[in-house]
PDB file of N, CA and C in Angstrom:
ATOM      1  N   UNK A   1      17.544  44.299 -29.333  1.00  0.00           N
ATOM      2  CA  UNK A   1      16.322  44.974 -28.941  1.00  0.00           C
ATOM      3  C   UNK A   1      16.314  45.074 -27.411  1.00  0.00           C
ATOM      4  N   UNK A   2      16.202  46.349 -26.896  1.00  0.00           N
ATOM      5  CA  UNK A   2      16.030  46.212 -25.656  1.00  0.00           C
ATOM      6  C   UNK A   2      14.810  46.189 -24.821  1.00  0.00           C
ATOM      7  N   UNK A   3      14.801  45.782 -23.500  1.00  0.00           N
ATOM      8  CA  UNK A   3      13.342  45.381 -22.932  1.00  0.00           C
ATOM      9  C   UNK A   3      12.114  46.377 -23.189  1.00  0.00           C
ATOM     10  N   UNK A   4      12.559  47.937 -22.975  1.00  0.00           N
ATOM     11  CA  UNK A   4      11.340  48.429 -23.428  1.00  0.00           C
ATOM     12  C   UNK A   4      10.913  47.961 -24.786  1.00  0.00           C
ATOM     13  N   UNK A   5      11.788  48.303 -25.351  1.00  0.00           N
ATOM     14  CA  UNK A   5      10.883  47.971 -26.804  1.00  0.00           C
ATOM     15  C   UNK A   5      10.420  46.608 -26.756  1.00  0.00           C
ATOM     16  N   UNK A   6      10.760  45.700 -26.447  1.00  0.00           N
ATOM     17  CA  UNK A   6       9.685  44.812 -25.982  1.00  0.00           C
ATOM     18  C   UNK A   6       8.881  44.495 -25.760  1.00  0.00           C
ATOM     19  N   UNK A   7       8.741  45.400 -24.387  1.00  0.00           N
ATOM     20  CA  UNK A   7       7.287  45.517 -23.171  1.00  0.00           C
ATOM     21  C   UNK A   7       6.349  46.532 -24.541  1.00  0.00           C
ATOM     22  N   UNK A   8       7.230  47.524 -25.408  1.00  0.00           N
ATOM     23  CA  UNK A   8       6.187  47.800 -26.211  1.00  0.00           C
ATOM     24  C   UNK A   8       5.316  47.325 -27.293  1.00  0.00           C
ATOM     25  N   UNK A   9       6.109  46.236 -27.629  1.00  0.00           N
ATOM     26  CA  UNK A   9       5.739  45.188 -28.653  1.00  0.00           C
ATOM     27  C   UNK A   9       5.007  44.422 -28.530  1.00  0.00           C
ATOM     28  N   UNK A  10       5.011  44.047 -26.981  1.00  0.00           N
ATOM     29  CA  UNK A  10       4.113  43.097 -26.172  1.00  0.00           C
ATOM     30  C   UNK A  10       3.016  43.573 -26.123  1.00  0.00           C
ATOM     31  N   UNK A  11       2.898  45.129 -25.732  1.00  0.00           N
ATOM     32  CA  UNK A  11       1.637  45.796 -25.325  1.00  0.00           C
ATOM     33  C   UNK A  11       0.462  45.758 -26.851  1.00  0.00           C
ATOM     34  N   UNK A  12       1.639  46.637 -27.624  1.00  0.00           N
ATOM     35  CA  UNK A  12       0.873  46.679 -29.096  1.00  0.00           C
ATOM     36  C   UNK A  12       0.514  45.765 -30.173  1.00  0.00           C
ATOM     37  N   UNK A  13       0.978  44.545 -28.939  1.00  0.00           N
ATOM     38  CA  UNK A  13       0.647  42.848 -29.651  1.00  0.00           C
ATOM     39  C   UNK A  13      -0.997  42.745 -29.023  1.00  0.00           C
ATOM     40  N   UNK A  14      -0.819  42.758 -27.650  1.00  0.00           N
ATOM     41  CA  UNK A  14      -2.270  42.410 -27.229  1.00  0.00           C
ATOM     42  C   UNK A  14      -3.513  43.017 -27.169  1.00  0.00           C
ATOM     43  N   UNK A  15      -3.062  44.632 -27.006  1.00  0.00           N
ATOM     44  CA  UNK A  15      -3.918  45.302 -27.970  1.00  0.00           C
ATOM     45  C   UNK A  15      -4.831  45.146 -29.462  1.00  0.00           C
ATOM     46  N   UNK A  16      -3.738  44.524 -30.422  1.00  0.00           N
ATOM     47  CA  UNK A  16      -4.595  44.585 -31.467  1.00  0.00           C
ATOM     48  C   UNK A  16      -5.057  43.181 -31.432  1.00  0.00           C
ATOM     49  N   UNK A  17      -4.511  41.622 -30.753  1.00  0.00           N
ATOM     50  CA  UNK A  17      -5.264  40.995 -30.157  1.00  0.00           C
ATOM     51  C   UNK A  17      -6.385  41.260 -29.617  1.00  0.00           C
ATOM     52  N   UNK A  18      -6.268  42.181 -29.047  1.00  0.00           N
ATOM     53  CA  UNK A  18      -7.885  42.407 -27.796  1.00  0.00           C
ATOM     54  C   UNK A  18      -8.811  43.112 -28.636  1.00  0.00           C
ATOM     55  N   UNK A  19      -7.987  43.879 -30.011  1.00  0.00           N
ATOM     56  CA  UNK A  19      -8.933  44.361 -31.049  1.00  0.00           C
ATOM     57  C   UNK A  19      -9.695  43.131 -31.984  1.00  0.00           C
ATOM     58  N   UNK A  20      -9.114  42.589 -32.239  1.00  0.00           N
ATOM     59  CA  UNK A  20      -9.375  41.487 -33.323  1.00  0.00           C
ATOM     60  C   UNK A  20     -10.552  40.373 -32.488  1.00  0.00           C
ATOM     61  N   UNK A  21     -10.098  40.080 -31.241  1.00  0.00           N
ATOM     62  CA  UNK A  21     -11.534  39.595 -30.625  1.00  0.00           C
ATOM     63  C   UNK A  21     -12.446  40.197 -30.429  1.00  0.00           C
ATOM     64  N   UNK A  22     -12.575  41.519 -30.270  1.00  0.00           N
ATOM     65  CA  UNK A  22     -13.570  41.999 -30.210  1.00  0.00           C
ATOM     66  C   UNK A  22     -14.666  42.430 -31.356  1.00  0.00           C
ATOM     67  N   UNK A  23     -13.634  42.308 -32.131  1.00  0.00           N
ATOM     68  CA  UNK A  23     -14.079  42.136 -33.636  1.00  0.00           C
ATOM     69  C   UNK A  23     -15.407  40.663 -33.729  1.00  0.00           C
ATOM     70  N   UNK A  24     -14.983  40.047 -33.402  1.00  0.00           N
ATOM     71  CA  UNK A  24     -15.525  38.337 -33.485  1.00  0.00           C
ATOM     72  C   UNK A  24     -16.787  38.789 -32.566  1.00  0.00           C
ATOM     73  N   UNK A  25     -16.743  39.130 -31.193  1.00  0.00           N
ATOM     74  CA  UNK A  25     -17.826  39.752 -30.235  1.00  0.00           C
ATOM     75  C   UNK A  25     -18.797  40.462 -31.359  1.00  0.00           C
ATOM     76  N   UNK A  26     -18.732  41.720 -31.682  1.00  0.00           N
ATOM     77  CA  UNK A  26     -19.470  42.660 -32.404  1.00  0.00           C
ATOM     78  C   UNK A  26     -19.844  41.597 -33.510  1.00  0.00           C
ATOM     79  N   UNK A  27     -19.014  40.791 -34.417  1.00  0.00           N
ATOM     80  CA  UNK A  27     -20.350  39.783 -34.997  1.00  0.00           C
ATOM     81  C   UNK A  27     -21.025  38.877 -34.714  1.00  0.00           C
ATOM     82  N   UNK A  28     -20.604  38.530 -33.433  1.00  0.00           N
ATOM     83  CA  UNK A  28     -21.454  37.794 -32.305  1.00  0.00           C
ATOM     84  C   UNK A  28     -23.320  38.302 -32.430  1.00  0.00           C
ATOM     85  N   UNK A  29     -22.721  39.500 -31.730  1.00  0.00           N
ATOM     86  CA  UNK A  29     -23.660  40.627 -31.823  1.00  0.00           C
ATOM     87  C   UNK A  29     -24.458  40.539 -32.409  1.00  0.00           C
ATOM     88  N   UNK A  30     -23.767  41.315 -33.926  1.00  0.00           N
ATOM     89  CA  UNK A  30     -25.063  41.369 -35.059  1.00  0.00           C
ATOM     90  C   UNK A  30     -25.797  40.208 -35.016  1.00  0.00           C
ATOM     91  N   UNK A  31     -25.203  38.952 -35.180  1.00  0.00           N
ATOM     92  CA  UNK A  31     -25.998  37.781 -35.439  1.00  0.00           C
ATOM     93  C   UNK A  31     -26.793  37.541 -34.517  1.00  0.00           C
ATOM     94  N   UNK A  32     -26.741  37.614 -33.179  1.00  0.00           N
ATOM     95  CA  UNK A  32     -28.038  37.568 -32.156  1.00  0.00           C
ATOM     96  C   UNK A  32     -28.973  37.998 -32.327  1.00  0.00           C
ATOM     97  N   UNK A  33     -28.760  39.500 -32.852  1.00  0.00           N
ATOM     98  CA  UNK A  33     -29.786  40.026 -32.864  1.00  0.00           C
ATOM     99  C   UNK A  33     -30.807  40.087 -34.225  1.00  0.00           C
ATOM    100  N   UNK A  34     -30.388  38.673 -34.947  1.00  0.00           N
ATOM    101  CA  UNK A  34     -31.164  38.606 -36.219  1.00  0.00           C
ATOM    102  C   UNK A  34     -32.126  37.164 -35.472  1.00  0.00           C
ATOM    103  N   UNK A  35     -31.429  36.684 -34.405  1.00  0.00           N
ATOM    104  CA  UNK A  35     -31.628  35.210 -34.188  1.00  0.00           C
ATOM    105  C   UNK A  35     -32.997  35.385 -32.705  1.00  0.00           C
ATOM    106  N   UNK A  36     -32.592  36.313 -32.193  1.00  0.00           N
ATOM    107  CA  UNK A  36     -33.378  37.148 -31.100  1.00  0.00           C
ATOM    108  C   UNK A  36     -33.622  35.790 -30.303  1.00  0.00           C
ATOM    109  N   UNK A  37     -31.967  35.485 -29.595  1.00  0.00           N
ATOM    110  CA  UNK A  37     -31.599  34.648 -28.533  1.00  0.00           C
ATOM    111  C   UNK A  37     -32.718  34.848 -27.405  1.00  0.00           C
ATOM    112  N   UNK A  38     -32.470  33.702 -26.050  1.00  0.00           N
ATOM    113  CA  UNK A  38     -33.000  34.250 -24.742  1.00  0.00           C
ATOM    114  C   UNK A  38     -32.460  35.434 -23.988  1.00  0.00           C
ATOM    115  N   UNK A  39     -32.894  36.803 -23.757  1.00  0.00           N
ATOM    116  CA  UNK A  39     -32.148  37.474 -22.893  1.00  0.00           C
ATOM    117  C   UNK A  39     -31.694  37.095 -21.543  1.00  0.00           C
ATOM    118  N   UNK A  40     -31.935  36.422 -20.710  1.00  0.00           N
ATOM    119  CA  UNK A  40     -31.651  35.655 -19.877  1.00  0.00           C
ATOM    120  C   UNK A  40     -30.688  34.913 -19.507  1.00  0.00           C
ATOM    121  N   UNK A  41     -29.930  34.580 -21.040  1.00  0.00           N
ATOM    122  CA  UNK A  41     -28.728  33.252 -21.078  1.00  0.00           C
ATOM    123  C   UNK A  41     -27.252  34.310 -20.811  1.00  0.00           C
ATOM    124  N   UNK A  42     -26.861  33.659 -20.073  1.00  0.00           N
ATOM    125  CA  UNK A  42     -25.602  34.298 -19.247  1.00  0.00           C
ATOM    126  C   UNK A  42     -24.492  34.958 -20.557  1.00  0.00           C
ATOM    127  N   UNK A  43     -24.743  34.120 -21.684  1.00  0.00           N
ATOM    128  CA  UNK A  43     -23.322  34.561 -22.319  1.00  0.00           C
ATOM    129  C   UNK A  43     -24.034  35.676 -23.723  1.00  0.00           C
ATOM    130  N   UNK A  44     -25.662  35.804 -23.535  1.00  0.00           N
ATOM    131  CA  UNK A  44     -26.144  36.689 -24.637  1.00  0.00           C
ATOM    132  C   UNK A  44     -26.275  37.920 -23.221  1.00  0.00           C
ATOM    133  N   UNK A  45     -26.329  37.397 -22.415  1.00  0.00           N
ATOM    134  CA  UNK A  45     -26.030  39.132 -21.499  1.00  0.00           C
ATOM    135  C   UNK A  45     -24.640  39.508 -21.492  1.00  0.00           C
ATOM    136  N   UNK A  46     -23.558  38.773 -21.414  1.00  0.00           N
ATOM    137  CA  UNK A  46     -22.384  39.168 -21.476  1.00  0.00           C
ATOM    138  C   UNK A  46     -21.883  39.708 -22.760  1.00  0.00           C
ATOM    139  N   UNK A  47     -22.585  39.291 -23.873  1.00  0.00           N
ATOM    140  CA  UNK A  47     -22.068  39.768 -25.301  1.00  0.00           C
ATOM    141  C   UNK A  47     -22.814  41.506 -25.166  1.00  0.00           C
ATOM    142  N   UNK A  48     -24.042  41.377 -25.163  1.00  0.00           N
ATOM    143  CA  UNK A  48     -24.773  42.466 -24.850  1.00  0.00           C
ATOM    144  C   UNK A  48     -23.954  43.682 -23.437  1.00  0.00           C
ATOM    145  N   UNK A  49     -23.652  42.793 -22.962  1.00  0.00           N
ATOM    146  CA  UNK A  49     -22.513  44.077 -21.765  1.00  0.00           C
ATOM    147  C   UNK A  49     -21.696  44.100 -22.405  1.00  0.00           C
ATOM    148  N   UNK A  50     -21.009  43.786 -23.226  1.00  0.00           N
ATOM    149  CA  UNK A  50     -19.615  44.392 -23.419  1.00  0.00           C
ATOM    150  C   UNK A  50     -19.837  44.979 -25.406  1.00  0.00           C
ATOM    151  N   UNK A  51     -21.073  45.071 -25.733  1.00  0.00           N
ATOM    152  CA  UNK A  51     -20.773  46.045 -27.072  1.00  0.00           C
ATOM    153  C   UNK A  51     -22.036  46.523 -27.140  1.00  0.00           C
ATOM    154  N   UNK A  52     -23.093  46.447 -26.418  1.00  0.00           N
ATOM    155  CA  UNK A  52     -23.810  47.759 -26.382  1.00  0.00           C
ATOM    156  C   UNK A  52     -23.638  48.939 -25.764  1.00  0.00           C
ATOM    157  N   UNK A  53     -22.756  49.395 -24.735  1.00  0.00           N
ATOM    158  CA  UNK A  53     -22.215  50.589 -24.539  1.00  0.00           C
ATOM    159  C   UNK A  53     -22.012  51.224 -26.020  1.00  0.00           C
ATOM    160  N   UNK A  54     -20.776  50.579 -26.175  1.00  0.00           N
ATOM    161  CA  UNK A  54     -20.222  51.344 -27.438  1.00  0.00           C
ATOM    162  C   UNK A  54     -21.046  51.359 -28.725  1.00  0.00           C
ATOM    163  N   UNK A  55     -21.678  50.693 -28.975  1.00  0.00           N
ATOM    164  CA  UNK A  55     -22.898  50.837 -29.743  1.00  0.00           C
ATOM    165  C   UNK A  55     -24.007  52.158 -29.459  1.00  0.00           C
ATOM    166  N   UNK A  56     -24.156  52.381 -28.471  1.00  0.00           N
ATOM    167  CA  UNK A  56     -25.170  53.330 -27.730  1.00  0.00           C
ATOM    168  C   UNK A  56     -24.055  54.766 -27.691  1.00  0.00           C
ATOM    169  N   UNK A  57     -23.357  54.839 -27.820  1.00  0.00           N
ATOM    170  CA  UNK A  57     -22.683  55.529 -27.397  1.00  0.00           C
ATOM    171  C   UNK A  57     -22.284  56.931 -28.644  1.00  0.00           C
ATOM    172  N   UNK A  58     -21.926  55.500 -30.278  1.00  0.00           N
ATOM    173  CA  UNK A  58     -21.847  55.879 -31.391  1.00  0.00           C
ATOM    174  C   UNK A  58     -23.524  56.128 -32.183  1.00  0.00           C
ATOM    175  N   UNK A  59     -24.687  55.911 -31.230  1.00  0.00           N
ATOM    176  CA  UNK A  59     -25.950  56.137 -31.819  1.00  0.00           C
ATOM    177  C   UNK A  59     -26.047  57.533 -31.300  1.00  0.00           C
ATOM    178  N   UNK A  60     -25.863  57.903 -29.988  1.00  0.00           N
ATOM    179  CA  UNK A  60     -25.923  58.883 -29.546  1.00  0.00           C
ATOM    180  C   UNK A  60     -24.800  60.323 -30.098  1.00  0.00           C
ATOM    181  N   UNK A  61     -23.556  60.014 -30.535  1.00  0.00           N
ATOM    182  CA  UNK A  61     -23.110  60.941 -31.519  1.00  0.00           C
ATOM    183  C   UNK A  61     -23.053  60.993 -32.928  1.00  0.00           C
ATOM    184  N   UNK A  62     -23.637  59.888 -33.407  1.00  0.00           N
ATOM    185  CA  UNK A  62     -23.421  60.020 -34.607  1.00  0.00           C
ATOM    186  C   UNK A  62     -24.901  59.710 -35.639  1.00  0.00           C
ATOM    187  N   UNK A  63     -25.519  59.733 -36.626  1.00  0.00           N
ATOM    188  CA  UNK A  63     -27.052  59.243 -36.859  1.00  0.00           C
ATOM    189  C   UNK A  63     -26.654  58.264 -37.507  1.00  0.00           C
ATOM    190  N   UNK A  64     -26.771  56.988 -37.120  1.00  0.00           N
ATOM    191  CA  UNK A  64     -26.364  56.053 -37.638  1.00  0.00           C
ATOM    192  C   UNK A  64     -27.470  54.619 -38.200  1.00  0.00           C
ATOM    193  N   UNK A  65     -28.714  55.495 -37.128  1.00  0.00           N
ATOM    194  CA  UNK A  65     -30.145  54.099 -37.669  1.00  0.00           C
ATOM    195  C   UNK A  65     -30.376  55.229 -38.767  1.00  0.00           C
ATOM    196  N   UNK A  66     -30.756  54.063 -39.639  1.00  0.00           N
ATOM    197  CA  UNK A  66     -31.559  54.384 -41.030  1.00  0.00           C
ATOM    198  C   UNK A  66     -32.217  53.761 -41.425  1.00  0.00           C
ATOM    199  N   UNK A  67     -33.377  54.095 -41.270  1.00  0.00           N
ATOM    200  CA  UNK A  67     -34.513  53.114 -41.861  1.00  0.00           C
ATOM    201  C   UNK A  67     -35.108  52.527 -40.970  1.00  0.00           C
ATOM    202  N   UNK A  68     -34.558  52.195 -39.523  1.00  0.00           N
ATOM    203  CA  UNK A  68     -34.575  51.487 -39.169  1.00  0.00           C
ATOM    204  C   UNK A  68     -33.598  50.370 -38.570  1.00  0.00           C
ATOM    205  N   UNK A  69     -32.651  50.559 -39.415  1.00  0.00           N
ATOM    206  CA  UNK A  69     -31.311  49.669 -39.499  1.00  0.00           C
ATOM    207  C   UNK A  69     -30.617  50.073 -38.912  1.00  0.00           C
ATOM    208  N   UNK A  70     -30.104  49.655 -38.149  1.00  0.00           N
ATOM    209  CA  UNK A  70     -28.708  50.414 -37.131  1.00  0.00           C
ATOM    210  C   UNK A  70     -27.408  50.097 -37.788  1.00  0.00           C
ATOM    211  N   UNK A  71     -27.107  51.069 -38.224  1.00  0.00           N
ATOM    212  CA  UNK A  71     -25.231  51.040 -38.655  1.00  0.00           C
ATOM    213  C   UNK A  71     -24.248  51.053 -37.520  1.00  0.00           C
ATOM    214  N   UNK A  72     -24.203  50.924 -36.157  1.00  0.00           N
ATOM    215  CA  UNK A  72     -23.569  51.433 -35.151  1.00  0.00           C
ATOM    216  C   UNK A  72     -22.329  49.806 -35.494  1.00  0.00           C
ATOM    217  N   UNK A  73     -22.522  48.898 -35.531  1.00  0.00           N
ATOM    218  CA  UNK A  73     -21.374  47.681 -35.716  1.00  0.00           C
ATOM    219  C   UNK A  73     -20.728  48.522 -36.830  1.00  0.00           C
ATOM    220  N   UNK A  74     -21.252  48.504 -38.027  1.00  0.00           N
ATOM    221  CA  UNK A  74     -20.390  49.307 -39.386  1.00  0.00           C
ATOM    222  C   UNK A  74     -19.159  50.034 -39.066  1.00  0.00           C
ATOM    223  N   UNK A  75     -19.842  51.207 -37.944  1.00  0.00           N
ATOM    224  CA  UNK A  75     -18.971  52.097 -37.881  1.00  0.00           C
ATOM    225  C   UNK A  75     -17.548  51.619 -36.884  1.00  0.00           C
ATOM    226  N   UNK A  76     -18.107  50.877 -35.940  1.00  0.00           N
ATOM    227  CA  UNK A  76     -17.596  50.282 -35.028  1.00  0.00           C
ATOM    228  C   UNK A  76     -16.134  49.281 -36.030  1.00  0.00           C
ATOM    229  N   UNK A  77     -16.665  48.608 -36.369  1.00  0.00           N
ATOM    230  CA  UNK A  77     -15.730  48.069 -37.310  1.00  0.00           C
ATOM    231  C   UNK A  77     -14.734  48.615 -38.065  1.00  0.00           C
ATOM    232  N   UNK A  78     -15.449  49.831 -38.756  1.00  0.00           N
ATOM    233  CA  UNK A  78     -14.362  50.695 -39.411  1.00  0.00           C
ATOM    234  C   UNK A  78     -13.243  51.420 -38.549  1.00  0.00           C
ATOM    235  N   UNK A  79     -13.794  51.655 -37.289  1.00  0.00           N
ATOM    236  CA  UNK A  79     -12.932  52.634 -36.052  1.00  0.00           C
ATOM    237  C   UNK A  79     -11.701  51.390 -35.500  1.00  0.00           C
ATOM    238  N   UNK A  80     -12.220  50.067 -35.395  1.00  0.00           N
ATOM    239  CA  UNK A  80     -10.821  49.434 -35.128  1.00  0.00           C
ATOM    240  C   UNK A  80     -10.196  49.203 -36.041  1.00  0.00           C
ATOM    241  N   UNK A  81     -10.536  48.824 -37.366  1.00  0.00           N
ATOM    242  CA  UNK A  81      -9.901  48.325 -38.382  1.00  0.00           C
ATOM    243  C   UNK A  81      -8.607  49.747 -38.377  1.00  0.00           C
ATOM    244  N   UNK A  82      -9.481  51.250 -38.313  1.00  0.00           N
ATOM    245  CA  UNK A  82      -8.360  52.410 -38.532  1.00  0.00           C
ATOM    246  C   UNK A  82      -7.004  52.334 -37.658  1.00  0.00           C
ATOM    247  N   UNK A  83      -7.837  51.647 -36.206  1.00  0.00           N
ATOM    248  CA  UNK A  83      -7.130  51.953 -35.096  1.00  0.00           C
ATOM    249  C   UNK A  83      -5.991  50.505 -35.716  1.00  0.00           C
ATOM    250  N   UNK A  84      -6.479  49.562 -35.727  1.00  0.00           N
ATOM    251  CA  UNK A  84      -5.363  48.773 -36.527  1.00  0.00           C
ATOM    252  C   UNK A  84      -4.259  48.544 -37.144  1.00  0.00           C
ATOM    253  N   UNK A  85      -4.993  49.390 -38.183  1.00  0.00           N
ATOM    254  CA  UNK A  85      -4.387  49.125 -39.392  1.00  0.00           C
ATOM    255  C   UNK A  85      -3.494  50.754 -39.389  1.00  0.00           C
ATOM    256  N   UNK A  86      -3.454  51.893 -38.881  1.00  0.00           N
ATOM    257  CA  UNK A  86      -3.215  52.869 -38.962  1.00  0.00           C
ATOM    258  C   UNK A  86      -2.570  53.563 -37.820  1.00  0.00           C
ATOM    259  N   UNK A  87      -3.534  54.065 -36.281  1.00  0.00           N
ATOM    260  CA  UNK A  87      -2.949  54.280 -35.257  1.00  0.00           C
ATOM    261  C   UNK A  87      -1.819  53.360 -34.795  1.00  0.00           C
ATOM    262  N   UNK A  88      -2.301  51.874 -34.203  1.00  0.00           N
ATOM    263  CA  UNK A  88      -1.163  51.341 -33.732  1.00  0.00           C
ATOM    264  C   UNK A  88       0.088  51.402 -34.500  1.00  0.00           C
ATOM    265  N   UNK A  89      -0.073  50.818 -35.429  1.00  0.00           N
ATOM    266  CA  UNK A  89       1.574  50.809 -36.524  1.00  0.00           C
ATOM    267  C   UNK A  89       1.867  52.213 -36.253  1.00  0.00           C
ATOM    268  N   UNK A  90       1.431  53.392 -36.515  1.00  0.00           N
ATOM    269  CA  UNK A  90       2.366  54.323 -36.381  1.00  0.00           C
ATOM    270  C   UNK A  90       2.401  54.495 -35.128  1.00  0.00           C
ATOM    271  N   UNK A  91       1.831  54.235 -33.838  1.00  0.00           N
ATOM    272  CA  UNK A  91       2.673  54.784 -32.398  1.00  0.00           C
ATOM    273  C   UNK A  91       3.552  53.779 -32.719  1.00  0.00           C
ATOM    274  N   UNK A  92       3.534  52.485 -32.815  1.00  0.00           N
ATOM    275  CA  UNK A  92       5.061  51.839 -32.718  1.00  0.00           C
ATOM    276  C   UNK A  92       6.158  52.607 -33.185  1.00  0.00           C
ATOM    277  N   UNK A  93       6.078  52.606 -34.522  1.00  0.00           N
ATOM    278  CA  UNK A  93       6.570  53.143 -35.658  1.00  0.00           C
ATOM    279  C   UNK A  93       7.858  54.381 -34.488  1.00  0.00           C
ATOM    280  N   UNK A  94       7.047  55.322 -34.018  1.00  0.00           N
ATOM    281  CA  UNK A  94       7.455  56.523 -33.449  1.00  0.00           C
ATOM    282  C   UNK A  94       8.162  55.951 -31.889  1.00  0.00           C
ATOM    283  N   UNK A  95       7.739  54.997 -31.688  1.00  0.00           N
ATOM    284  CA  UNK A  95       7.872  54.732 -29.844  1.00  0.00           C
ATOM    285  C   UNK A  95       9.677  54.014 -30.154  1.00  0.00           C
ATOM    286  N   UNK A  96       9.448  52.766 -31.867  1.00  0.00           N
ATOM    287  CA  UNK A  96      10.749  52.481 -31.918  1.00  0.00           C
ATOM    288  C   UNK A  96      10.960  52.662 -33.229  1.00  0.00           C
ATOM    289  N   UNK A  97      11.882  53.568 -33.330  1.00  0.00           N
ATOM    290  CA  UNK A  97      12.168  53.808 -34.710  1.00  0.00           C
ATOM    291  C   UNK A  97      12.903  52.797 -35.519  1.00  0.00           C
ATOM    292  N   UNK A  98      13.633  52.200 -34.817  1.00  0.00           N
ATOM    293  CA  UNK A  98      14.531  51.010 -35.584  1.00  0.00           C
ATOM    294  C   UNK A  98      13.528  50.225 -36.285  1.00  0.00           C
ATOM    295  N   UNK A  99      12.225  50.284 -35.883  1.00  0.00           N
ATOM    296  CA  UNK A  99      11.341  49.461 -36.781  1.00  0.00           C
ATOM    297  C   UNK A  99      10.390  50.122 -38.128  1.00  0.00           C
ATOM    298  N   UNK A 100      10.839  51.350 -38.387  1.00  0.00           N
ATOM    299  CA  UNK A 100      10.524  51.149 -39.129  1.00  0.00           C
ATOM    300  C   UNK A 100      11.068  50.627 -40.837  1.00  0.00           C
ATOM    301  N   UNK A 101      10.266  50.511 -42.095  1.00  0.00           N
ATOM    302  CA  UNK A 101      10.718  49.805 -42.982  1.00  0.00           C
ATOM    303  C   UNK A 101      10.991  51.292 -44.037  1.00  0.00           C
TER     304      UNK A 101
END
């Protein structure tokens, strides 16, 4: 195997690493907001900065409250799981062909 494919293996390692925690974040999330933490506490503002963008983002293109209920994690979930389970494997797939099965 040579180094690129490596450095690409590496990349499309920590990627879906950096997917899979963020995964854990977004149910961070939901659960705060059943528990209706202090806004104030350093690490419920930091959860809140880093997945209400994208939350706000998928309310704003897509209709996702119903009822009342916000589906925006749902969808959120389903978009990495695709990116997962689907995008990454196939850019590898294409970047090194020797891998595939």
């Amino acid at each position: 195997m040579q180094g690129w494919e490596r450095l690409v293996l590496f990349t499309f390692g920590t990627i879906d690493s950096i997917l899979q925690l963020y995964i854990y974040v977004v149910i961070i999330a939901v659960v705060m907001t059943w528990l209706e933490p202090n806004p104030y506490n350093p690490i419920v503002r930091f959860i809140h900065s880093i997945t209400e963008p994208l939350f706000d983002w998928v309310r704003e293109h897509l209709p996702v409250v119903i009822g009342g209920l916000d589906l925006s994690p749902i969808l959120v979930f389903f978009a990495i799981g695709l990116i997962r389970q689907v995008l990454l494997p196939t850019l590898r797939d294409f970047l090194i062909p020797s891998l595939r099965t």
